[in-house]
PDB file of N, CA and C in Angstrom:
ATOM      1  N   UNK A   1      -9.757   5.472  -0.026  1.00  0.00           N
ATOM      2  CA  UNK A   1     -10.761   4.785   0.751  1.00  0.00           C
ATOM      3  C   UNK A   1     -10.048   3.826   1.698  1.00  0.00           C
ATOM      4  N   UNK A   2     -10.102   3.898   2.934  1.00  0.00           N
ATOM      5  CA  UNK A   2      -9.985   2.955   3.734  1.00  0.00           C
ATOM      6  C   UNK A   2     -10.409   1.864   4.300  1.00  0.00           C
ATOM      7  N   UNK A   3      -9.928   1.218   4.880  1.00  0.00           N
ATOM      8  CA  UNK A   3     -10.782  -0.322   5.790  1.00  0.00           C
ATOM      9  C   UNK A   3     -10.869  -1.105   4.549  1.00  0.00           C
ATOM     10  N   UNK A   4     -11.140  -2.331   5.569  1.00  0.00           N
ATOM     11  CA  UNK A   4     -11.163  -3.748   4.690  1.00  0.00           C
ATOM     12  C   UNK A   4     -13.000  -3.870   4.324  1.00  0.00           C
ATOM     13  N   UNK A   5     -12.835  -4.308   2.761  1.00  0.00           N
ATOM     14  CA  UNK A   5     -13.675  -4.119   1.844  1.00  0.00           C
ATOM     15  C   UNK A   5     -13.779  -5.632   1.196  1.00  0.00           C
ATOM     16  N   UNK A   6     -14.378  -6.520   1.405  1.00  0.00           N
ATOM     17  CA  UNK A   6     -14.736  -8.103   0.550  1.00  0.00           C
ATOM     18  C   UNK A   6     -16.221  -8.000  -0.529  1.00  0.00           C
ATOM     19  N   UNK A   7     -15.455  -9.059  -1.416  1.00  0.00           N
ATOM     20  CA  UNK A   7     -16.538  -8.892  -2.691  1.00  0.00           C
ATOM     21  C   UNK A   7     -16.558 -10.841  -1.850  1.00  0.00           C
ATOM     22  N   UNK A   8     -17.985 -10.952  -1.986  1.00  0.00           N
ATOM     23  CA  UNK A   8     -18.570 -12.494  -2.424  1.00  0.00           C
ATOM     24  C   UNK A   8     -18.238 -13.218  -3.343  1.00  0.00           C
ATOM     25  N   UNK A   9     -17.822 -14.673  -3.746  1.00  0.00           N
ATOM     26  CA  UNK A   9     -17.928 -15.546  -4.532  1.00  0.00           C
ATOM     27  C   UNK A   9     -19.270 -15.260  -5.498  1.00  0.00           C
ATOM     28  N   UNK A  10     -20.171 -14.873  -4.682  1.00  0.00           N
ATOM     29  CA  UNK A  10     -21.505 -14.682  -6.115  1.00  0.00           C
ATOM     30  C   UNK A  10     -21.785 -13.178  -7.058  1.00  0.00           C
ATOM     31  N   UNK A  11     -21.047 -11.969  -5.788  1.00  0.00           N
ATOM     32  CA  UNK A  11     -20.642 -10.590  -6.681  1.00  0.00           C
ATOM     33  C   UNK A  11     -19.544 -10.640  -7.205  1.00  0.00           C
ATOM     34  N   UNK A  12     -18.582 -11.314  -7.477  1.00  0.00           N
ATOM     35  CA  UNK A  12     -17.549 -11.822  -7.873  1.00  0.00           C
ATOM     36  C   UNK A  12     -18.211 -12.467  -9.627  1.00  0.00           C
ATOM     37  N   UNK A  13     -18.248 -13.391  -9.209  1.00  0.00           N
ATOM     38  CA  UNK A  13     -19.448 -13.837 -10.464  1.00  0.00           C
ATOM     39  C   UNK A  13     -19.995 -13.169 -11.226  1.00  0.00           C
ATOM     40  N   UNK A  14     -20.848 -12.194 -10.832  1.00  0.00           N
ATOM     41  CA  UNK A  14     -21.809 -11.406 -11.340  1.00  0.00           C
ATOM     42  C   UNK A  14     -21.189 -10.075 -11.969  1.00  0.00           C
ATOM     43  N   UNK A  15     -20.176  -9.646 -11.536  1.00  0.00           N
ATOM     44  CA  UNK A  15     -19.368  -8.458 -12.087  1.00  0.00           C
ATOM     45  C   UNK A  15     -18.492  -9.463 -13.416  1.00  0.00           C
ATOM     46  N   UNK A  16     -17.960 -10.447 -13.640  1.00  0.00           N
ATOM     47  CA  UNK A  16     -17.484 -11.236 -14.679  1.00  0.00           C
ATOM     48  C   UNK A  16     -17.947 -11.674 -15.578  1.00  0.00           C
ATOM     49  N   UNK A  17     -19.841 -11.788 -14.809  1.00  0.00           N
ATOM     50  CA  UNK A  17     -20.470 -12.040 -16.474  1.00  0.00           C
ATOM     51  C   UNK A  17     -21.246 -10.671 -16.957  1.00  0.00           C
ATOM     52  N   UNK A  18     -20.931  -9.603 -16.171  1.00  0.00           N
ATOM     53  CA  UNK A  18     -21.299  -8.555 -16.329  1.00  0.00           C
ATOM     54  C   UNK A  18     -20.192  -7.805 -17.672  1.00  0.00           C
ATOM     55  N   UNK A  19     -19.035  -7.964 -17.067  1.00  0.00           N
ATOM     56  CA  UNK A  19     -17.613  -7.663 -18.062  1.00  0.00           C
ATOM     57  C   UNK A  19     -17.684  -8.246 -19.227  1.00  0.00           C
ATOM     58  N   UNK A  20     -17.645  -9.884 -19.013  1.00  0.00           N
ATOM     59  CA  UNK A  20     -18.019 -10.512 -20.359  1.00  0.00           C
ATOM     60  C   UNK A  20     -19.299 -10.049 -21.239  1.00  0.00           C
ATOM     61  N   UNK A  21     -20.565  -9.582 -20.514  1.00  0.00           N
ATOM     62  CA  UNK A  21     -21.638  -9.185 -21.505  1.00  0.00           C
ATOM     63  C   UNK A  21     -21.490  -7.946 -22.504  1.00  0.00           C
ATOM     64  N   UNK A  22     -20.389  -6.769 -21.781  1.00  0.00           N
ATOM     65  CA  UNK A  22     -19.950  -5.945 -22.378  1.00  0.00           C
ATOM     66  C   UNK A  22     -18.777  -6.021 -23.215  1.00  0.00           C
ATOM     67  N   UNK A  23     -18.375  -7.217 -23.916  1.00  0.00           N
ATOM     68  CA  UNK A  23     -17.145  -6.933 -24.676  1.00  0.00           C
ATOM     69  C   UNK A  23     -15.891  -7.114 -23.501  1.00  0.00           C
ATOM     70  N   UNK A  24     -15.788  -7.558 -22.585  1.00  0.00           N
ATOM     71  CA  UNK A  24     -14.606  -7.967 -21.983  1.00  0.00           C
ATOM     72  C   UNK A  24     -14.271  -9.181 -22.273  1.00  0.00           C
ATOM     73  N   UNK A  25     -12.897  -9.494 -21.676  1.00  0.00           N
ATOM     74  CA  UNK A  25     -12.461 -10.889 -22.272  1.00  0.00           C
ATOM     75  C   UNK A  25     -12.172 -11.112 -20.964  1.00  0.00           C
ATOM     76  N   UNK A  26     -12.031 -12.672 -20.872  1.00  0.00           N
ATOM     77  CA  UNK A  26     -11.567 -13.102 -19.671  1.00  0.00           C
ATOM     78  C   UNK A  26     -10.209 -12.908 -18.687  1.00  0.00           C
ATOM     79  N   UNK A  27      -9.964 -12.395 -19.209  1.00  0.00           N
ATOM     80  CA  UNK A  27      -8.277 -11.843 -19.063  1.00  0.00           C
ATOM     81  C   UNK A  27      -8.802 -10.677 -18.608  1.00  0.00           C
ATOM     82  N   UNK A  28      -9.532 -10.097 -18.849  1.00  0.00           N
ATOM     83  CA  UNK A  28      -9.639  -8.567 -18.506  1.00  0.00           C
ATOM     84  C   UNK A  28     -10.556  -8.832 -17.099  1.00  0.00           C
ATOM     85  N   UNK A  29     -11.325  -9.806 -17.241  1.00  0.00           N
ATOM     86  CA  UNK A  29     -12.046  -9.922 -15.775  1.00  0.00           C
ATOM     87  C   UNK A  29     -11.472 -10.116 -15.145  1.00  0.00           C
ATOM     88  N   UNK A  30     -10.443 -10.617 -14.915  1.00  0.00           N
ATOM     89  CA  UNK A  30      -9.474 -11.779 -13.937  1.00  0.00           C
ATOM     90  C   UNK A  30      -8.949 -10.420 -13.508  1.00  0.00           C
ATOM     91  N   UNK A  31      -7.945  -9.021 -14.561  1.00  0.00           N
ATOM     92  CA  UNK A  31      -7.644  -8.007 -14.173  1.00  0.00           C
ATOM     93  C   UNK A  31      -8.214  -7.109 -13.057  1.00  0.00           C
ATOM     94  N   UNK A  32      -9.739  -7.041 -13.206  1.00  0.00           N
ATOM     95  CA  UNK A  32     -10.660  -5.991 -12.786  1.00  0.00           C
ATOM     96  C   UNK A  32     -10.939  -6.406 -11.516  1.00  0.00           C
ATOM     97  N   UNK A  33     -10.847  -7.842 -11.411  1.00  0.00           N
ATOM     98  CA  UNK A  33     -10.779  -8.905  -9.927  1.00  0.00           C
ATOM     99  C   UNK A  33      -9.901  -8.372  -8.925  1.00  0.00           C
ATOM    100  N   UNK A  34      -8.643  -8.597  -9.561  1.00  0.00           N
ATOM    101  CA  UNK A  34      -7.426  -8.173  -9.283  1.00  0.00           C
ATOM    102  C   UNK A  34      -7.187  -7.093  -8.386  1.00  0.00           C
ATOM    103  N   UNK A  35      -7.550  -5.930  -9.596  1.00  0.00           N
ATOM    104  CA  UNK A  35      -7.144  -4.993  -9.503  1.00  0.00           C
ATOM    105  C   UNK A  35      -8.443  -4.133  -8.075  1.00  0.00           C
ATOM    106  N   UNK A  36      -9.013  -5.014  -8.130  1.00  0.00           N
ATOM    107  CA  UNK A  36     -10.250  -4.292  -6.712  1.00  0.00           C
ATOM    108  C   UNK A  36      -9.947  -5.266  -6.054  1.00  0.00           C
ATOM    109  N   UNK A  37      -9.313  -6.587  -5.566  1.00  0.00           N
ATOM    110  CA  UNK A  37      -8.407  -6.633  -4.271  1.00  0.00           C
ATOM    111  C   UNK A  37      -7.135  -6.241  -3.881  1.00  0.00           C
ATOM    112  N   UNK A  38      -6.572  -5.301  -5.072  1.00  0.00           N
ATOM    113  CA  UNK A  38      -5.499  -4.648  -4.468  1.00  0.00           C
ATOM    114  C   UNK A  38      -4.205  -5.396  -4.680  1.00  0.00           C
ATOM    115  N   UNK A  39      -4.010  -6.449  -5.250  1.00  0.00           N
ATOM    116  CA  UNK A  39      -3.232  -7.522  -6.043  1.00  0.00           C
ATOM    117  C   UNK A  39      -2.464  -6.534  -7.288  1.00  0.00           C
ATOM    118  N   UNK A  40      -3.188  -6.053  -7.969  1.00  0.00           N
ATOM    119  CA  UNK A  40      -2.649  -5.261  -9.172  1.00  0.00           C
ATOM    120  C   UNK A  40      -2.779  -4.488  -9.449  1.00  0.00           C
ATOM    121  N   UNK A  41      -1.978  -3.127  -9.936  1.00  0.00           N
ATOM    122  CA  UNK A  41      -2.171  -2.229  -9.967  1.00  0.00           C
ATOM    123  C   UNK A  41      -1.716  -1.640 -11.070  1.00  0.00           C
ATOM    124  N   UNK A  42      -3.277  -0.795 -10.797  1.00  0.00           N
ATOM    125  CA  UNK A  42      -4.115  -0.135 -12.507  1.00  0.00           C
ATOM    126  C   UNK A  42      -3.538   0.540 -13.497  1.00  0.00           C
ATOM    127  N   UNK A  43      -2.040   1.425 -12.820  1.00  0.00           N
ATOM    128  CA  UNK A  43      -1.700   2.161 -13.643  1.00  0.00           C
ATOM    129  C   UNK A  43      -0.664   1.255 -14.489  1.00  0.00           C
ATOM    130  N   UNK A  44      -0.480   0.407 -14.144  1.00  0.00           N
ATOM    131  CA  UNK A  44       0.714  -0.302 -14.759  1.00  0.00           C
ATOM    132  C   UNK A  44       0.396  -2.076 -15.466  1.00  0.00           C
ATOM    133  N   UNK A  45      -0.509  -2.294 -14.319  1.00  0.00           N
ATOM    134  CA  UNK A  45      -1.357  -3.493 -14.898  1.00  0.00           C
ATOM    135  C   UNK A  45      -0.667  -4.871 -14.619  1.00  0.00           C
ATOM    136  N   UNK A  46       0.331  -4.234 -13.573  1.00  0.00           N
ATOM    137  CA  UNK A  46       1.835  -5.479 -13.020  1.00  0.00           C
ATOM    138  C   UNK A  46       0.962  -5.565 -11.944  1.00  0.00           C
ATOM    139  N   UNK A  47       1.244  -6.716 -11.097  1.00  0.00           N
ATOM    140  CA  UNK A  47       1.178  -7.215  -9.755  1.00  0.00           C
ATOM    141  C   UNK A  47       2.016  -6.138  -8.907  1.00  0.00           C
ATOM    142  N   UNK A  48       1.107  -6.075  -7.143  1.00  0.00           N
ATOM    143  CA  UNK A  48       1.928  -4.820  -6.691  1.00  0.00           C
ATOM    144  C   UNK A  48       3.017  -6.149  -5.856  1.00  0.00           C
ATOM    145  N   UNK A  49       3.912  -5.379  -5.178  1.00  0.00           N
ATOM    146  CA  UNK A  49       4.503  -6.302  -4.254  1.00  0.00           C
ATOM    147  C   UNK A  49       4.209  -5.740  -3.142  1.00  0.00           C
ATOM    148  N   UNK A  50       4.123  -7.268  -2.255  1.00  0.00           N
ATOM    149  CA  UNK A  50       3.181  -7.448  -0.823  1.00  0.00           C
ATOM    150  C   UNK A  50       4.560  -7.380   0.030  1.00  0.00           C
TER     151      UNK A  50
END
């Protein structure tokens, strides 16, 4: 998928207490954050380098 793609401060939010309602931990939200701005990557779960 291409082009630039932004999540909101309030869908941001809402996907974290969404994670947390299902058995996620906060650590894992912070990941899933992460990992859909492109910061970290999934297969490995390391930070990419910029």
């Amino acid at each position: 998928m291409k082009g630039e793609c932004s999540m909101t401060a309030l869908e941001a939010s809402r996907l974290i207490d969404w994670l947390k309602a299902h058995g996620h931990t906060d650590e894992e939200a912070t990941q899933c954050i992460k990992c859909i701005a492109g910061v970290l990557d999934p297969a490995t779960g390391e930070s990419k380098k910029q």
